[in-house]
Structures are given as C-alpha cells and as structure tokens.
C-alpha atoms as a PDB file:
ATOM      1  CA  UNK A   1      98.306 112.102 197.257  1.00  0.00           C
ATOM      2  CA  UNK A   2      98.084 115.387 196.108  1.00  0.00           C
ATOM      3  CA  UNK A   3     101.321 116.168 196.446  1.00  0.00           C
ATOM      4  CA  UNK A   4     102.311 113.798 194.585  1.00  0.00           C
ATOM      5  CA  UNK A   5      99.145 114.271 191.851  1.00  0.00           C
ATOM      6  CA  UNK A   6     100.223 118.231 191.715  1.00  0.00           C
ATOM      7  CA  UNK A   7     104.438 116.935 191.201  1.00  0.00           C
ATOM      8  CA  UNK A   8     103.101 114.472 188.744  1.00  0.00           C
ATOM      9  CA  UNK A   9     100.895 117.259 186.594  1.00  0.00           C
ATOM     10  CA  UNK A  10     104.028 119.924 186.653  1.00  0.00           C
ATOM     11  CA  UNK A  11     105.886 117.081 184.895  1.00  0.00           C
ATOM     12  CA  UNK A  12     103.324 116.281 182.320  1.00  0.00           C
ATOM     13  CA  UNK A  13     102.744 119.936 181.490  1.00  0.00           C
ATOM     14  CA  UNK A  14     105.808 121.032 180.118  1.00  0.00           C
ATOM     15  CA  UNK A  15     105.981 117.766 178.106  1.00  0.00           C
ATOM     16  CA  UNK A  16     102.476 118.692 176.395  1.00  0.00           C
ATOM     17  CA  UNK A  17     103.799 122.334 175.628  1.00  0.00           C
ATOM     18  CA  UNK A  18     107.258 120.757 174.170  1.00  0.00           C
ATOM     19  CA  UNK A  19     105.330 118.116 172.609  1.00  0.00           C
ATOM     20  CA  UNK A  20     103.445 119.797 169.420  1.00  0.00           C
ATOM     21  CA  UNK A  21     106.541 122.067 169.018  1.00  0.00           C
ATOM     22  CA  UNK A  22     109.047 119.021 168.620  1.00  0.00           C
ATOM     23  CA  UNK A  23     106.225 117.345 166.567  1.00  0.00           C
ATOM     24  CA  UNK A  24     106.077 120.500 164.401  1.00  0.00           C
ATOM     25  CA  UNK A  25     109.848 120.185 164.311  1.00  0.00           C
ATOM     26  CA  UNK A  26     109.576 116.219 163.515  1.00  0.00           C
ATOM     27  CA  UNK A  27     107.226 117.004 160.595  1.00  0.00           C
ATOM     28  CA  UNK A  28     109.004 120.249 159.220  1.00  0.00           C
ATOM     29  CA  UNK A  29     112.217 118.097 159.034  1.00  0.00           C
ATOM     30  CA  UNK A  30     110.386 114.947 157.686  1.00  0.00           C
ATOM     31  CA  UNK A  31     108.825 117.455 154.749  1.00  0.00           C
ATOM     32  CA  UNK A  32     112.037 119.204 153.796  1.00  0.00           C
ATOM     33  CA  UNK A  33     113.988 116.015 153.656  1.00  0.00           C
ATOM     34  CA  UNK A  34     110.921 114.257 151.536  1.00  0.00           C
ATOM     35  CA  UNK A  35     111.158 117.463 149.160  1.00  0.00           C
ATOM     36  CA  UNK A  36     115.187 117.021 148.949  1.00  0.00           C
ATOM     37  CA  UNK A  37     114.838 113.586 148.293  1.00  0.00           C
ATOM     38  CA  UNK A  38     111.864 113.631 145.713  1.00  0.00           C
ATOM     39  CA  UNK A  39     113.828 116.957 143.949  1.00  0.00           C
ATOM     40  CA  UNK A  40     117.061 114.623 143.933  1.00  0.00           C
ATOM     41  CA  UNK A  41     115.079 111.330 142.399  1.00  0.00           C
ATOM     42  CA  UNK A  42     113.414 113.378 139.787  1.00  0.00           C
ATOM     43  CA  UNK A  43     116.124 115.030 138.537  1.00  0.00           C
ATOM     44  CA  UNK A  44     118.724 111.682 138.888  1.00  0.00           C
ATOM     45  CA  UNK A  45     116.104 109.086 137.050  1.00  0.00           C
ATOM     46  CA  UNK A  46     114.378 111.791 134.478  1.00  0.00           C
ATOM     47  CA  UNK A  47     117.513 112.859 132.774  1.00  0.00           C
ATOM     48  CA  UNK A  48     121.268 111.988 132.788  1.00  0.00           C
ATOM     49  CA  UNK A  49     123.780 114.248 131.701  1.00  0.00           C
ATOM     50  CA  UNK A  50     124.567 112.631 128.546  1.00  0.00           C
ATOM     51  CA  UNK A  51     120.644 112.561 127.904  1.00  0.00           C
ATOM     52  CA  UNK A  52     120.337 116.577 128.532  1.00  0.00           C
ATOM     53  CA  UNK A  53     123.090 117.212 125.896  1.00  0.00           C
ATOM     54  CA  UNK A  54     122.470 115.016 123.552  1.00  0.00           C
ATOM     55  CA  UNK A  55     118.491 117.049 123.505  1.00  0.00           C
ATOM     56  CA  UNK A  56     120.871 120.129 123.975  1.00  0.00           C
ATOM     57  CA  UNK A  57     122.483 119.406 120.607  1.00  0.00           C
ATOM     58  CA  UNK A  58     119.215 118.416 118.691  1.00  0.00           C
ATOM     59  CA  UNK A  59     117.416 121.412 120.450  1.00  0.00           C
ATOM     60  CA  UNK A  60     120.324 123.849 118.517  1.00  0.00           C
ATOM     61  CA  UNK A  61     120.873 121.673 115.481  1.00  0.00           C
ATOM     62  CA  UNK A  62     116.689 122.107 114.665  1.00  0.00           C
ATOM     63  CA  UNK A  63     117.065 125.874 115.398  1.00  0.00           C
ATOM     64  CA  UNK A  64     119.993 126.443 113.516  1.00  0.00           C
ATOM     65  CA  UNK A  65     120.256 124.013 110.279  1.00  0.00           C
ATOM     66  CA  UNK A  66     116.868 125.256 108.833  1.00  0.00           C
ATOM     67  CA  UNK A  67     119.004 128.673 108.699  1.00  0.00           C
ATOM     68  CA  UNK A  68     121.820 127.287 106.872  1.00  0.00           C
ATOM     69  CA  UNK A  69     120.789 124.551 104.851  1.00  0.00           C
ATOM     70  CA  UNK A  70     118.928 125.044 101.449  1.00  0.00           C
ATOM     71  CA  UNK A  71     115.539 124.827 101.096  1.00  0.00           C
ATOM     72  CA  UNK A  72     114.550 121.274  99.853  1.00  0.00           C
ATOM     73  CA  UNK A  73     111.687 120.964  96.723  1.00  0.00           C
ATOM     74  CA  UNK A  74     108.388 119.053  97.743  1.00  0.00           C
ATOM     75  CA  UNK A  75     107.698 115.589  98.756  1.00  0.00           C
ATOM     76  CA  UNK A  76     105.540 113.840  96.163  1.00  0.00           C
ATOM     77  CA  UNK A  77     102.101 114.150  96.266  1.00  0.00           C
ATOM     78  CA  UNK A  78     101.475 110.450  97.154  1.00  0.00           C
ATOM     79  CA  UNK A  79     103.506 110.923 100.680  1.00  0.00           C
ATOM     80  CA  UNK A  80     101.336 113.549 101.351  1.00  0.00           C
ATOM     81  CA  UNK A  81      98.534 111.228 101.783  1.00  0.00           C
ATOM     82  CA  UNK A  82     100.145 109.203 104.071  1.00  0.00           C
ATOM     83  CA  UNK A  83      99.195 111.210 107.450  1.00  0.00           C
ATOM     84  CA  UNK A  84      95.309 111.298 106.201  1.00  0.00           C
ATOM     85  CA  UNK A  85      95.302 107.837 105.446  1.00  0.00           C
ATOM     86  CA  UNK A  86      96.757 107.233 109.329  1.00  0.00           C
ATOM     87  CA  UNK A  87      94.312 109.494 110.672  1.00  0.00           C
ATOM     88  CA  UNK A  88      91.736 107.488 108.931  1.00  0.00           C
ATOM     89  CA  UNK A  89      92.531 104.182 109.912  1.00  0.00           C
ATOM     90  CA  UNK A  90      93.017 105.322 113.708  1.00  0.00           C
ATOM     91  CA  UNK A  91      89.115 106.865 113.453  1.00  0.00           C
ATOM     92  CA  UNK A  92      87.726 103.574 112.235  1.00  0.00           C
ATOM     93  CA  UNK A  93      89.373 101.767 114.767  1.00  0.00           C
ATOM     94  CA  UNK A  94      88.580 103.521 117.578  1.00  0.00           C
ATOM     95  CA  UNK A  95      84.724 103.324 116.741  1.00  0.00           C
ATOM     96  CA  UNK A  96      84.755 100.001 115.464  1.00  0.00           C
ATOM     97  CA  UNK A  97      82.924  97.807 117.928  1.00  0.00           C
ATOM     98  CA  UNK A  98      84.529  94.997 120.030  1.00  0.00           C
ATOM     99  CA  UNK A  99      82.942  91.646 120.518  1.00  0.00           C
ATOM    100  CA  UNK A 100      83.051  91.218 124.589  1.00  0.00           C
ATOM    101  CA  UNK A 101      82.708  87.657 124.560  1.00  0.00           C
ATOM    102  CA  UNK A 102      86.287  87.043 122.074  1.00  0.00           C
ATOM    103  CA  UNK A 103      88.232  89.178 124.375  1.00  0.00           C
ATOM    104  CA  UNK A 104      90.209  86.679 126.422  1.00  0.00           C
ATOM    105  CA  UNK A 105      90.055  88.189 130.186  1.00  0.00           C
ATOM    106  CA  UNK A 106      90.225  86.063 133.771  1.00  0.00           C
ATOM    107  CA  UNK A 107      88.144  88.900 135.258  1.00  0.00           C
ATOM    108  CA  UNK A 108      84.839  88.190 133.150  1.00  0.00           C
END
C-alpha cells in the first residue's frame, strides 16, 4: 500500500505545482482576450467611420468659419429671453409636487 500511496502522491504533486501556473495562464489569456474584445466592441458600436468624419468636419468647420465669416449683428432682445424663460419653467417643475396616488404604477 505504500508503494502504491507514495507512486500515487509523486503523480499528484507535479499536477498541483502545474496546476496554479496553467490556471494563471488560463486567466492571463481569458483577461487579454476580454480586453481585445471589449477594446474592439467599444470602438466598432461607439463610432463608425463615417460618424468620426462627419464630427471631424463639424469639429474644423466650428474652428475655422468663426475666422472667416463676418461677424453677425445681435439677436433681438426678445430671443434673448428665451433660455431664462426655459430655465424657469425646468425649476418649477422640478419642485412642483407630484400627487402619488394619480401616478399610474403596477408596483404600488
């Protein structure tokens, strides 16, 4: 029996010193190819090429056109109210009480 215990522990042994090692490996390769593939889906699905130039183009247009082009004479004074009165309206609503019991919800 223990000849065949000691065999049987000389063949486990190396297997528990290769084992972390090849799991390192596993996980090392798993993470790289994650990063790869995450890198690859961001930059496929966030912008196209067509998408990049066309904000290419509007990026240079904005930086170069206020150069060139003359400079234009002031909007009238009643436009000019227009972002207060937004700004306004977007205060009262956000502290305007709800009513709870209106609000149509399948959770209350």
């Amino acid at each position: 029996m223990d000849g065949i215990g000691s065999t049987s522990r000389q063949r486990r042994s190396p297997e528990l010193v290769r084992r972390p090692n090849a799991a390192k490996r596993h996980l090392q390769q798993r993470q790289q190819e994650a990063d790869f593939n995450d890198r690859k889906v961001i930059a496929s699905t966030y912008f196209s090429i067509g998408a990049f130039l066309v904000l290419a183009c509007l990026t240079v247009s904005l930086l170069i056109l206020p150069l060139v082009l003359p400079p234009l004479p002031p909007p009238p004074s009643l436009l000019l109210w227009l972002p207060v009165a937004l700004l306004i309206l977007l205060i009262v609503l956000a502290f305007m009480p709800t009513d709870v019991k209106s609000m149509a919800s399948s959770y209350l």
